[in-house]
PDB file of N, CA and C in Angstrom:
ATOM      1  N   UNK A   1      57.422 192.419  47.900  1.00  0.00           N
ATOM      2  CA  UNK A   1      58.297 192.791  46.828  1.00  0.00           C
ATOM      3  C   UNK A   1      59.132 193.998  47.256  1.00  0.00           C
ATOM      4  N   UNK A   2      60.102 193.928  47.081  1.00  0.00           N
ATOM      5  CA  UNK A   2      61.390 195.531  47.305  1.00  0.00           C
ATOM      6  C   UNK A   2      61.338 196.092  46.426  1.00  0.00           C
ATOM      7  N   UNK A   3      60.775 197.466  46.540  1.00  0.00           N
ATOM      8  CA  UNK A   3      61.024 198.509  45.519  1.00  0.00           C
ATOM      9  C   UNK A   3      62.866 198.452  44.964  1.00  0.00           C
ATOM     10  N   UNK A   4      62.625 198.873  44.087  1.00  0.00           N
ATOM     11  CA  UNK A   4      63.892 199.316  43.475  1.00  0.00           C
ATOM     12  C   UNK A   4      64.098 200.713  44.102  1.00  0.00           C
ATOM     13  N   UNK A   5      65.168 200.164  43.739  1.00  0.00           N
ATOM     14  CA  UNK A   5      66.300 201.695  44.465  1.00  0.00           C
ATOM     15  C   UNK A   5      66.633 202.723  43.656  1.00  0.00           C
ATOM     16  N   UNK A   6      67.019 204.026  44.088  1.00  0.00           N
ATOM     17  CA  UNK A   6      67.044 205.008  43.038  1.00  0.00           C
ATOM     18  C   UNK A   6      68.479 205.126  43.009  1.00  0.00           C
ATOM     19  N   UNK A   7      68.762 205.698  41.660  1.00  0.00           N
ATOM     20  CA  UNK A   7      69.997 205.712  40.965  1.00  0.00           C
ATOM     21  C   UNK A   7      70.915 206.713  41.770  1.00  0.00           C
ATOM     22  N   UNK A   8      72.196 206.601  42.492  1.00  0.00           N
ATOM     23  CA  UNK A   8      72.975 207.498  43.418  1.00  0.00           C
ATOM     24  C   UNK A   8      73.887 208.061  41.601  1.00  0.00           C
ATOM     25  N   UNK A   9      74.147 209.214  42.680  1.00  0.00           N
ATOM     26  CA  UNK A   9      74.949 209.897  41.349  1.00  0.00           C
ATOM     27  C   UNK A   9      76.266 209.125  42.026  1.00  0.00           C
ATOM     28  N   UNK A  10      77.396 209.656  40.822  1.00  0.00           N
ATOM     29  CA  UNK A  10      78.596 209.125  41.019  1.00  0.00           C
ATOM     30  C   UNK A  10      79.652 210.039  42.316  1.00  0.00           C
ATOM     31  N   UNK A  11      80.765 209.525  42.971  1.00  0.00           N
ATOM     32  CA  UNK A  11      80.752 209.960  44.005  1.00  0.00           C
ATOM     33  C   UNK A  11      82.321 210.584  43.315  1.00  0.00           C
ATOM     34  N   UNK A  12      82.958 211.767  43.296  1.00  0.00           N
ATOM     35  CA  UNK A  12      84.624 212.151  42.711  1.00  0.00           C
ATOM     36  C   UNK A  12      85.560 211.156  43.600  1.00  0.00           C
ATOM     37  N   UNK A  13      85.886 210.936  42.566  1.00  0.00           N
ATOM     38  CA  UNK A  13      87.713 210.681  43.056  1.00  0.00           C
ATOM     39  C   UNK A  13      87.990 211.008  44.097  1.00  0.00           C
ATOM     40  N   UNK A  14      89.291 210.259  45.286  1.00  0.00           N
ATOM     41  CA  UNK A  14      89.647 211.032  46.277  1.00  0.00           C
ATOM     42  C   UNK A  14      91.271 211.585  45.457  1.00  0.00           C
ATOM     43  N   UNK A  15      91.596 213.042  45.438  1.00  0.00           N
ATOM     44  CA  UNK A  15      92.962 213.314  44.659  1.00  0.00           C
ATOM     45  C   UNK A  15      93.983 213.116  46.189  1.00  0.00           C
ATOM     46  N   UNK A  16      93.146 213.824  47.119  1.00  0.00           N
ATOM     47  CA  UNK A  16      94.786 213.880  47.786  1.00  0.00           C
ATOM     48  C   UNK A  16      94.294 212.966  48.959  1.00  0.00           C
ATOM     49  N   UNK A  17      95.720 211.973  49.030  1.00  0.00           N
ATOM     50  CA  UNK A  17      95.451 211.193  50.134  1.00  0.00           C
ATOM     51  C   UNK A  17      96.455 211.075  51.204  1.00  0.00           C
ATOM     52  N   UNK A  18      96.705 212.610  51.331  1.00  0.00           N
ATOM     53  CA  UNK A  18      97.810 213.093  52.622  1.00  0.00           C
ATOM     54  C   UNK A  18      96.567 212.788  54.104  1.00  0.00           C
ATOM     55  N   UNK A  19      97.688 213.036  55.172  1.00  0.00           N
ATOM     56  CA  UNK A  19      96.646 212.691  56.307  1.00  0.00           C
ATOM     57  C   UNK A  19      96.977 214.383  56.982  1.00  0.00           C
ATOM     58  N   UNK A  20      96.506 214.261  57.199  1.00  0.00           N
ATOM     59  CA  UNK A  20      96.476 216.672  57.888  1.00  0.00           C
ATOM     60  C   UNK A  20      96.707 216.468  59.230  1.00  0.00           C
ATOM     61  N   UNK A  21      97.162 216.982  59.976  1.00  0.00           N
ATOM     62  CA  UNK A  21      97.386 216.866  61.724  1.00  0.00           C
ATOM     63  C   UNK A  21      95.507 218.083  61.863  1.00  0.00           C
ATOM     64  N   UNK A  22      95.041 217.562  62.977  1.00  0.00           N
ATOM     65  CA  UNK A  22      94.043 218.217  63.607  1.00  0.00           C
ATOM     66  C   UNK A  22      94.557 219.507  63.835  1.00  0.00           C
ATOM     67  N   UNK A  23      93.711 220.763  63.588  1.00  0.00           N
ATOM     68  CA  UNK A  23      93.494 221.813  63.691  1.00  0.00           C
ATOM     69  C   UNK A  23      93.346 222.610  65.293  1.00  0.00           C
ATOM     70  N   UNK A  24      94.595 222.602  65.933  1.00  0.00           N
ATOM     71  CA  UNK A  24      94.176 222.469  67.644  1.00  0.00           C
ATOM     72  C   UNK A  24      95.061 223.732  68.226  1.00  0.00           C
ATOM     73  N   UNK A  25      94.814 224.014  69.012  1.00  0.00           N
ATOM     74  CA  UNK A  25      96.239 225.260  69.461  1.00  0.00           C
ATOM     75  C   UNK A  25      97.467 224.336  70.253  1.00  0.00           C
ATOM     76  N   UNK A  26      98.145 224.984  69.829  1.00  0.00           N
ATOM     77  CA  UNK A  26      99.421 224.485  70.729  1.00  0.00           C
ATOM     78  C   UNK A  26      99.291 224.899  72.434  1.00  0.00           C
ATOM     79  N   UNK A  27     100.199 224.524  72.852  1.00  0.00           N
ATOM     80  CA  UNK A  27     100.802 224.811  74.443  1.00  0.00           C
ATOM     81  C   UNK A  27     100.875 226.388  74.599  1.00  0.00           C
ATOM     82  N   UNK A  28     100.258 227.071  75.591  1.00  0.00           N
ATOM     83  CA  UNK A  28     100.085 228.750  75.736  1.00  0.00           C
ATOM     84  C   UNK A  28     101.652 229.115  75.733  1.00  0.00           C
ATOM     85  N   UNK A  29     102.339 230.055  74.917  1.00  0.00           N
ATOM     86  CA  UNK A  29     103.422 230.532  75.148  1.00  0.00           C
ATOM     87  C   UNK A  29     104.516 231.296  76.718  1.00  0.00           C
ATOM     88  N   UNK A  30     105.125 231.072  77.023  1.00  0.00           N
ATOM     89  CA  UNK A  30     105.454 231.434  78.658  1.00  0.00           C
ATOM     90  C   UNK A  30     105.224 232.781  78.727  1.00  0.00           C
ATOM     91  N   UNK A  31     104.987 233.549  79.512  1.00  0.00           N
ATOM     92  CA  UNK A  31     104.826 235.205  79.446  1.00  0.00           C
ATOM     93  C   UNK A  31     103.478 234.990  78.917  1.00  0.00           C
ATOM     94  N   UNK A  32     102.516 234.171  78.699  1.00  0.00           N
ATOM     95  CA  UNK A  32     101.329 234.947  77.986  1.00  0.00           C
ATOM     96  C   UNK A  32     100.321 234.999  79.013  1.00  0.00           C
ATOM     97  N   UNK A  33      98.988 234.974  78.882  1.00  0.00           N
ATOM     98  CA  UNK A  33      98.219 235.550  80.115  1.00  0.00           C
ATOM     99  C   UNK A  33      97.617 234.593  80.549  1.00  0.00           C
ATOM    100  N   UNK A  34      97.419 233.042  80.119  1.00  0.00           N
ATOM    101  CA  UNK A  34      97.069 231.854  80.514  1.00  0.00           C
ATOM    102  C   UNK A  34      98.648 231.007  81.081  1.00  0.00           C
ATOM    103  N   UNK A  35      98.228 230.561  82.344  1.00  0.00           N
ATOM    104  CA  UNK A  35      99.147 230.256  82.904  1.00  0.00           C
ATOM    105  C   UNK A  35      98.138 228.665  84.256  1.00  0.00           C
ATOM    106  N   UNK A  36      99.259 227.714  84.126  1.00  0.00           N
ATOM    107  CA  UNK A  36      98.628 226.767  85.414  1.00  0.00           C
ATOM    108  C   UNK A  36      98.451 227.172  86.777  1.00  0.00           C
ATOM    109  N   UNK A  37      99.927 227.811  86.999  1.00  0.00           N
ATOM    110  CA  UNK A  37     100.232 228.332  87.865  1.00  0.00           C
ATOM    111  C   UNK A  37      99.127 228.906  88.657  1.00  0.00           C
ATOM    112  N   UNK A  38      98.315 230.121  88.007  1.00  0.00           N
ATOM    113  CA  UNK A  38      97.657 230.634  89.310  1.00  0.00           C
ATOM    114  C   UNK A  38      96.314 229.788  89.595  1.00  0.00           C
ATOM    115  N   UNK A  39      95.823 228.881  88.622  1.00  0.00           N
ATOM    116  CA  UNK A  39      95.241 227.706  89.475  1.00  0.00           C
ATOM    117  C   UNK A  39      95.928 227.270  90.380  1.00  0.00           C
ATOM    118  N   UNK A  40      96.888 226.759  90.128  1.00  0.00           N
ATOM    119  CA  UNK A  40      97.214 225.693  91.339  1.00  0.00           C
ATOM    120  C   UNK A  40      97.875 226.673  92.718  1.00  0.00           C
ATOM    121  N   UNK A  41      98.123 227.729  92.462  1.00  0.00           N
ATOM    122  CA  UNK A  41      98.200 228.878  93.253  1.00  0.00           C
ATOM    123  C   UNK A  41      97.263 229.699  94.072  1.00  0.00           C
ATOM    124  N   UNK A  42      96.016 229.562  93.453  1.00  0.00           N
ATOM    125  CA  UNK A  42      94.686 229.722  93.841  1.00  0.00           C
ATOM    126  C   UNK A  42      94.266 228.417  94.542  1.00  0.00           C
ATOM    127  N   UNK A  43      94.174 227.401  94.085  1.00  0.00           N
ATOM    128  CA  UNK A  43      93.495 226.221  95.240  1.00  0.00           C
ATOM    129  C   UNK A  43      94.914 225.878  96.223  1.00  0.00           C
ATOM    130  N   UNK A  44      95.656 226.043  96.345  1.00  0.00           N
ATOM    131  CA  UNK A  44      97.070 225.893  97.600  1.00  0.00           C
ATOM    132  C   UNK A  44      96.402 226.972  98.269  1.00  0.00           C
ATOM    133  N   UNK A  45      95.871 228.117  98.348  1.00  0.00           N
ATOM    134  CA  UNK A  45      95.518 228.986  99.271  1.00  0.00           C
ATOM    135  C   UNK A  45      94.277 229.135 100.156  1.00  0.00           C
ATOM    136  N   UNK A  46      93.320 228.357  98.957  1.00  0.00           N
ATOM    137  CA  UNK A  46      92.372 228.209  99.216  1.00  0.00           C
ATOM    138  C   UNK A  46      92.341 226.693 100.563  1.00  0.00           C
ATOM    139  N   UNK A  47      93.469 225.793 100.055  1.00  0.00           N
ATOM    140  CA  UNK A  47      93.385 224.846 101.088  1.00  0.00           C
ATOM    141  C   UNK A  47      94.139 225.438 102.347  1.00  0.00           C
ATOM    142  N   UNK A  48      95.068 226.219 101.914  1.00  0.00           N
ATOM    143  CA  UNK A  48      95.620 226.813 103.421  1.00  0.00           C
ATOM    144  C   UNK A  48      94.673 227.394 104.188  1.00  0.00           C
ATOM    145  N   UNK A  49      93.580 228.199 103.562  1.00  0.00           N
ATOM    146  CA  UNK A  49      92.738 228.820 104.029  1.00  0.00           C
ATOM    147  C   UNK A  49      91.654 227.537 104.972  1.00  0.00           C
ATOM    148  N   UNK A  50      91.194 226.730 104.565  1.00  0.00           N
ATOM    149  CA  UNK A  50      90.746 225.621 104.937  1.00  0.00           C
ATOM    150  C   UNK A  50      91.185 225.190 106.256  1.00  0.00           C
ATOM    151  N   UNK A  51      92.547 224.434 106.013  1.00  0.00           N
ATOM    152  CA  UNK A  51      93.545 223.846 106.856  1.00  0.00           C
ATOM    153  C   UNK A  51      93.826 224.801 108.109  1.00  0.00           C
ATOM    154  N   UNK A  52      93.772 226.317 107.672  1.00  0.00           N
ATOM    155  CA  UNK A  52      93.986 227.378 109.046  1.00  0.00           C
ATOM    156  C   UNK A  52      92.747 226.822 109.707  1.00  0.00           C
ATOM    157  N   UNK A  53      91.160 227.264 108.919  1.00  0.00           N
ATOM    158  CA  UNK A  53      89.928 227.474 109.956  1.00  0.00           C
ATOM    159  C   UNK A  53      90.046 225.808 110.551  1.00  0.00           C
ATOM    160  N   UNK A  54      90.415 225.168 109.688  1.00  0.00           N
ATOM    161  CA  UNK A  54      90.013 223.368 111.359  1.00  0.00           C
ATOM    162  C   UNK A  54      91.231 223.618 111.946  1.00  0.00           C
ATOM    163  N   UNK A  55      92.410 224.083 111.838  1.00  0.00           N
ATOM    164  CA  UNK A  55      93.523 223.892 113.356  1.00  0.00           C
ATOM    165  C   UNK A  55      92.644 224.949 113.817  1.00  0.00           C
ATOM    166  N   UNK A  56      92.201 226.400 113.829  1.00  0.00           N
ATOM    167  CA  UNK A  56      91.775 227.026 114.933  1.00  0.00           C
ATOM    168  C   UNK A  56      90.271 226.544 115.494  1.00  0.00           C
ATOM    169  N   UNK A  57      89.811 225.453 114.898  1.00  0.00           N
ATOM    170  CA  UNK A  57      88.634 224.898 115.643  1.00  0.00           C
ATOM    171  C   UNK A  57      89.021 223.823 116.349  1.00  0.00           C
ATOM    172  N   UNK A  58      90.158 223.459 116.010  1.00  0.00           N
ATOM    173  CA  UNK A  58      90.996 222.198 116.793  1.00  0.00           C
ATOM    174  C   UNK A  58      91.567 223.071 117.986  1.00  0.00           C
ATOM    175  N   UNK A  59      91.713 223.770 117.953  1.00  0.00           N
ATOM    176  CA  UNK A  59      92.266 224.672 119.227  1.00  0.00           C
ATOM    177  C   UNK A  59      91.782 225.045 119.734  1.00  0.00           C
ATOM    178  N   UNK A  60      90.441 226.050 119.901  1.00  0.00           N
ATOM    179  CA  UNK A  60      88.722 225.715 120.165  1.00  0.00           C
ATOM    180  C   UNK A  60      88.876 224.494 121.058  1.00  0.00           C
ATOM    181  N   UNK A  61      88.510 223.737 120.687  1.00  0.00           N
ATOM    182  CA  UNK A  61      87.851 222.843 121.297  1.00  0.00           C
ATOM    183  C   UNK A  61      89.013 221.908 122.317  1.00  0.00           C
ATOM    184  N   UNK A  62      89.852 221.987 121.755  1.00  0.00           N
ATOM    185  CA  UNK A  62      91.187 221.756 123.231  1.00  0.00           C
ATOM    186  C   UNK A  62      91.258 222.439 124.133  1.00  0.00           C
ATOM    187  N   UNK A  63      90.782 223.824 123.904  1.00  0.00           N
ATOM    188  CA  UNK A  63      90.635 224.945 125.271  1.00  0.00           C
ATOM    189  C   UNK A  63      89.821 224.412 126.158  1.00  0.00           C
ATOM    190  N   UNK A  64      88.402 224.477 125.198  1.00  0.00           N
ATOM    191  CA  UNK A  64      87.399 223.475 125.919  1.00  0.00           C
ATOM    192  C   UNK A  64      87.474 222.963 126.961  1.00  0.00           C
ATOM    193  N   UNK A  65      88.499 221.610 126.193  1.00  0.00           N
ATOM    194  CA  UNK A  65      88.017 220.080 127.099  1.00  0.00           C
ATOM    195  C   UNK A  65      88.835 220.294 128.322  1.00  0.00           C
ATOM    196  N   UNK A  66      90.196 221.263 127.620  1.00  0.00           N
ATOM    197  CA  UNK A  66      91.127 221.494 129.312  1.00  0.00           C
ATOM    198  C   UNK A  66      90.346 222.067 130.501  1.00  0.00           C
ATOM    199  N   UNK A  67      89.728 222.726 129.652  1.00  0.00           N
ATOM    200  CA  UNK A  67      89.043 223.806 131.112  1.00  0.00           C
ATOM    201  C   UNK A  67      88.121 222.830 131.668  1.00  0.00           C
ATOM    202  N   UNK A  68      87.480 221.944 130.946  1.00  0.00           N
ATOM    203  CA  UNK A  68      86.401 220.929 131.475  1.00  0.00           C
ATOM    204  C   UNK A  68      87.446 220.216 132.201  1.00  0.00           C
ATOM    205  N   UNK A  69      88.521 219.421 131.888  1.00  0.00           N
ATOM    206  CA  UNK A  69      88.920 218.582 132.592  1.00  0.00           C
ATOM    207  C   UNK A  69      89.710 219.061 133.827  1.00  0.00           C
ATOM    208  N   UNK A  70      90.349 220.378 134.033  1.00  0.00           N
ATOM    209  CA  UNK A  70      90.442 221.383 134.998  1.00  0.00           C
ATOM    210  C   UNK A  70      89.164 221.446 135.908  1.00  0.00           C
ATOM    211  N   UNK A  71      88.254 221.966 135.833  1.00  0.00           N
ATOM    212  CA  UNK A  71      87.004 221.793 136.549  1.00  0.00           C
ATOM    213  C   UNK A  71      86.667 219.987 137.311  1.00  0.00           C
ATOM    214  N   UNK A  72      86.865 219.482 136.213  1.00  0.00           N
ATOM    215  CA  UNK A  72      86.610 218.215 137.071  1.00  0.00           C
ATOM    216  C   UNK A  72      87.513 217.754 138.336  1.00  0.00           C
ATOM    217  N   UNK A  73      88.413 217.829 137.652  1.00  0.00           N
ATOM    218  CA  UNK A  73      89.778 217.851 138.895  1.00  0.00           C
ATOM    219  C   UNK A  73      89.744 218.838 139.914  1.00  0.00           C
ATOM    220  N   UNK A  74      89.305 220.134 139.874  1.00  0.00           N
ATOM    221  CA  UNK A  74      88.849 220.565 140.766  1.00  0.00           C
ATOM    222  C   UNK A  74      87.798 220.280 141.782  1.00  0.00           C
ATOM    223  N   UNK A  75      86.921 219.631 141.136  1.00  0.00           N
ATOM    224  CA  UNK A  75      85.665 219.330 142.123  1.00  0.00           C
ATOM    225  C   UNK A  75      86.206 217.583 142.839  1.00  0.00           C
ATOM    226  N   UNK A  76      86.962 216.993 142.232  1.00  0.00           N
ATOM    227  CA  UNK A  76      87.305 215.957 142.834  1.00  0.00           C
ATOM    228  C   UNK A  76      88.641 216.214 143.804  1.00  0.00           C
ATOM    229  N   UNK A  77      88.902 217.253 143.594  1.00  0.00           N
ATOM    230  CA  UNK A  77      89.881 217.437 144.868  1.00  0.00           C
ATOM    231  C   UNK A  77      89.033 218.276 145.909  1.00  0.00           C
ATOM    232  N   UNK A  78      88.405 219.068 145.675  1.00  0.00           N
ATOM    233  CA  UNK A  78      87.414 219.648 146.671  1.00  0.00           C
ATOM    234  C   UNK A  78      86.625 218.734 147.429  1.00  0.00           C
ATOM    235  N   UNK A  79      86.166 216.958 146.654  1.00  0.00           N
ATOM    236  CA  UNK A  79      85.439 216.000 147.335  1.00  0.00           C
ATOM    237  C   UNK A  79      86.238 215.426 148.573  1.00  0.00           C
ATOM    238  N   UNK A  80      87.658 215.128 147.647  1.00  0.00           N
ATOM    239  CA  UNK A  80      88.453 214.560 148.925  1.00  0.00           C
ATOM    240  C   UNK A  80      88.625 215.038 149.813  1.00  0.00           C
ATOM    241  N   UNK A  81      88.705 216.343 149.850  1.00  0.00           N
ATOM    242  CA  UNK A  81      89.402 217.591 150.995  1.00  0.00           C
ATOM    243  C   UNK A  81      88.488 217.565 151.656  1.00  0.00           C
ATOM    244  N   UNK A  82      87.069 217.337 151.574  1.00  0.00           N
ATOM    245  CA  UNK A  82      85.823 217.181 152.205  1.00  0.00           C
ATOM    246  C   UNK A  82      85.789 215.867 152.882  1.00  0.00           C
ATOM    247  N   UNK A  83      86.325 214.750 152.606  1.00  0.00           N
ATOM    248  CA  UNK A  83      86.315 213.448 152.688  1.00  0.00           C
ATOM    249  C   UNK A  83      87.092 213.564 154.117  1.00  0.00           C
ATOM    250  N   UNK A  84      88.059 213.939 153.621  1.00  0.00           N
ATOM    251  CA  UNK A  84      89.618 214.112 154.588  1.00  0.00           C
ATOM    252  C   UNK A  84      89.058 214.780 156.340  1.00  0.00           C
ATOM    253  N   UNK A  85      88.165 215.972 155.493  1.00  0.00           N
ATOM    254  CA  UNK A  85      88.163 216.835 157.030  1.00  0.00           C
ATOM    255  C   UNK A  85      87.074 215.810 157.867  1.00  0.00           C
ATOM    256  N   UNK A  86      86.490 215.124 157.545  1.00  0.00           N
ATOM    257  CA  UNK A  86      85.052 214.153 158.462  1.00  0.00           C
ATOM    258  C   UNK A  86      85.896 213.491 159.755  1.00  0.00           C
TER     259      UNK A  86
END
């Protein structure tokens, strides 16, 4: 069996049936102290900063391989010159 239900009071009238725009801030005014700018001014530097340290590890390591591949060429011309004098 379903209980019966209890009696709801009555609910008012709706009087006004305007629609309200949401309660939100607008766009920060120019000159004020929030700005995009120094985000995107802050991470551009931050990637320059980035982008500098791998070219100077890219340059690093090209010193490197020259001097390695300098050395090799050296010892293979030192083989031949050895080859040559027999």
């Amino acid at each position: 069996m379903i209980p019966d239900l209890p009696i709801m009071p009555e609910l008012p009238g709706i009087t006004n049936l305007k629609v309200k725009k949401p309660n939100r801030p607008g766009v920060p005014k120019i000159g004020s102290g929030f700005s995009m700018y120094d985000n995107r001014a802050a991470e551009a530097e931050a990637f320059a900063a980035a982008m500098g340290q791998a070219f100077a590890l890219t340059r690093i390591q090209n010193k490197q391989q020259k001097a390695k591949a300098r050395a090799r060429s050296r010892q293979a011309q030192s083989a031949a010159e050895k080859r040559k004098r027999r």
